[in-house]
Protein backbone atom coordinates (compact mmCIF):
# COMPACT_ATOMS: atom_id res chain seq x y z
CA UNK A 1 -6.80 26.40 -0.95
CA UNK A 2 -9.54 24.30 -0.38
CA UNK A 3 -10.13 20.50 -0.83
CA UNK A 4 -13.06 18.28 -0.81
CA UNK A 5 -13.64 14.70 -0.42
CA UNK A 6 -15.19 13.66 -3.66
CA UNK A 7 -18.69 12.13 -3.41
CA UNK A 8 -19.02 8.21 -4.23
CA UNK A 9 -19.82 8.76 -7.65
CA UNK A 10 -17.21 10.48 -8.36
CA UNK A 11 -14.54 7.65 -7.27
CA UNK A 12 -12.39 5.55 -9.27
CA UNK A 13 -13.39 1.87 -9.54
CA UNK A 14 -11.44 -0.47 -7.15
CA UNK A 15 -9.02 -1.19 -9.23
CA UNK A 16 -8.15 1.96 -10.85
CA UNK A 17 -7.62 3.43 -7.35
CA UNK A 18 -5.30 0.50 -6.32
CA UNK A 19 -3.55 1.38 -9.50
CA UNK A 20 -3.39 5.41 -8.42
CA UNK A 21 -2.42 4.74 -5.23
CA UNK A 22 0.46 2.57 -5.96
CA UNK A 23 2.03 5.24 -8.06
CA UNK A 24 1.78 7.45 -5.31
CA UNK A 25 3.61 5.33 -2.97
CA UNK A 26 6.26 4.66 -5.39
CA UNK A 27 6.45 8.25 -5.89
CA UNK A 28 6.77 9.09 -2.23
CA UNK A 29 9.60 5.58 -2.15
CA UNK A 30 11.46 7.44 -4.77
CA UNK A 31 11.15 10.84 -3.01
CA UNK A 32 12.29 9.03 0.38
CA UNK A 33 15.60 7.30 -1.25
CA UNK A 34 16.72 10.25 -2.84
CA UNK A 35 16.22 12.32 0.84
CA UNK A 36 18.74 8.93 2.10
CA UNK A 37 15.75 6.79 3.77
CA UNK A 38 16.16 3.64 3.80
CA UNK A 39 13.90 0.81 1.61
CA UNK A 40 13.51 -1.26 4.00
CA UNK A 41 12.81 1.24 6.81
CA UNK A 42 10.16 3.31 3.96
CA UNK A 43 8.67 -0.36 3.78
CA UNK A 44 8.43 -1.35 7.76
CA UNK A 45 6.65 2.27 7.97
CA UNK A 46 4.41 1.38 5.04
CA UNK A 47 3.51 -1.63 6.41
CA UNK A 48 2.89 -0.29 9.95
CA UNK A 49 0.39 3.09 8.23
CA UNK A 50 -1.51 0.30 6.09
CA UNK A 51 -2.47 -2.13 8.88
CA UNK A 52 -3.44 0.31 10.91
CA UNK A 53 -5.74 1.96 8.18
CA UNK A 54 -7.24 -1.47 7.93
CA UNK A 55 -7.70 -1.86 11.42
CA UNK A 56 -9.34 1.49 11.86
CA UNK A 57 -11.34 0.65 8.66
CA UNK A 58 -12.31 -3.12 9.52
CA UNK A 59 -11.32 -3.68 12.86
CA UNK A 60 -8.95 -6.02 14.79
CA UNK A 61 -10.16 -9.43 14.20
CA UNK A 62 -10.64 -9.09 10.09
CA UNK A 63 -7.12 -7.27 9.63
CA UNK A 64 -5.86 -10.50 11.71
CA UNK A 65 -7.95 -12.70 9.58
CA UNK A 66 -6.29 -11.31 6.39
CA UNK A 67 -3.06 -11.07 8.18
CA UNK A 68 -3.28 -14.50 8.50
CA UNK A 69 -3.10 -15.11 4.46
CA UNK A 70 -0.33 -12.95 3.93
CA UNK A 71 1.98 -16.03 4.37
CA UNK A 72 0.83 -17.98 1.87
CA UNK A 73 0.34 -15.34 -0.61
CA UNK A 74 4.21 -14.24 -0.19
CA UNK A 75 5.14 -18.00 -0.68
CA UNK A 76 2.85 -18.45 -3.65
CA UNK A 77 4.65 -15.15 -5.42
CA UNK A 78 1.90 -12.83 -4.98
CA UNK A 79 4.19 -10.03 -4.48
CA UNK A 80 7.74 -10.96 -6.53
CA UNK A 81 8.12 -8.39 -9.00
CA UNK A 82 10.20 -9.92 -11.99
CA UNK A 83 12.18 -6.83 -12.63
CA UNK A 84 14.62 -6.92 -16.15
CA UNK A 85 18.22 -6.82 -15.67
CA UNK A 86 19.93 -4.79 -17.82
């Protein structure tokens, strides 16, 4: 089987892709918890692979630099998911 990197027009806008990717890594979550893994050990790992895509992507100083907002955005509810209780 062969794969190939699809050319730029052939992308998803920004935010589709955001939206893709997301189910993906809730699909691989999922797949981890059922194999006995940990959340919080899936999430330290996701955290550690994302950072250091940025940082090969944009370097050291700008992954700091938006490192340095994550703070705020955590204490401003940027990432609380309101889940329903049933």
């Amino acid at each position: 089987m062969t794969f190939r990197t699809p050319s730029r027009d052939e992308l998803l806008p920004d935010r589709e892709q955001k939206m893709a990717a997301l189910s993906y890594l809730n699909e691989a979550m999922t797949a981890a918890r059922i194999d006995g893994i940990d959340g919080d050990c899936m999430a330290q790992v996701c955290l550690f692979a994302a950072f250091a895509e940025l940082v090969s992507t944009y370097g050291e100083a700008a992954t700091a630099q938006y490192a340095d907002k994550l703070s705020e955005r955590i204490r401003n509810g940027e990432f609380t998911i309101d889940l329903a209780r049933q």
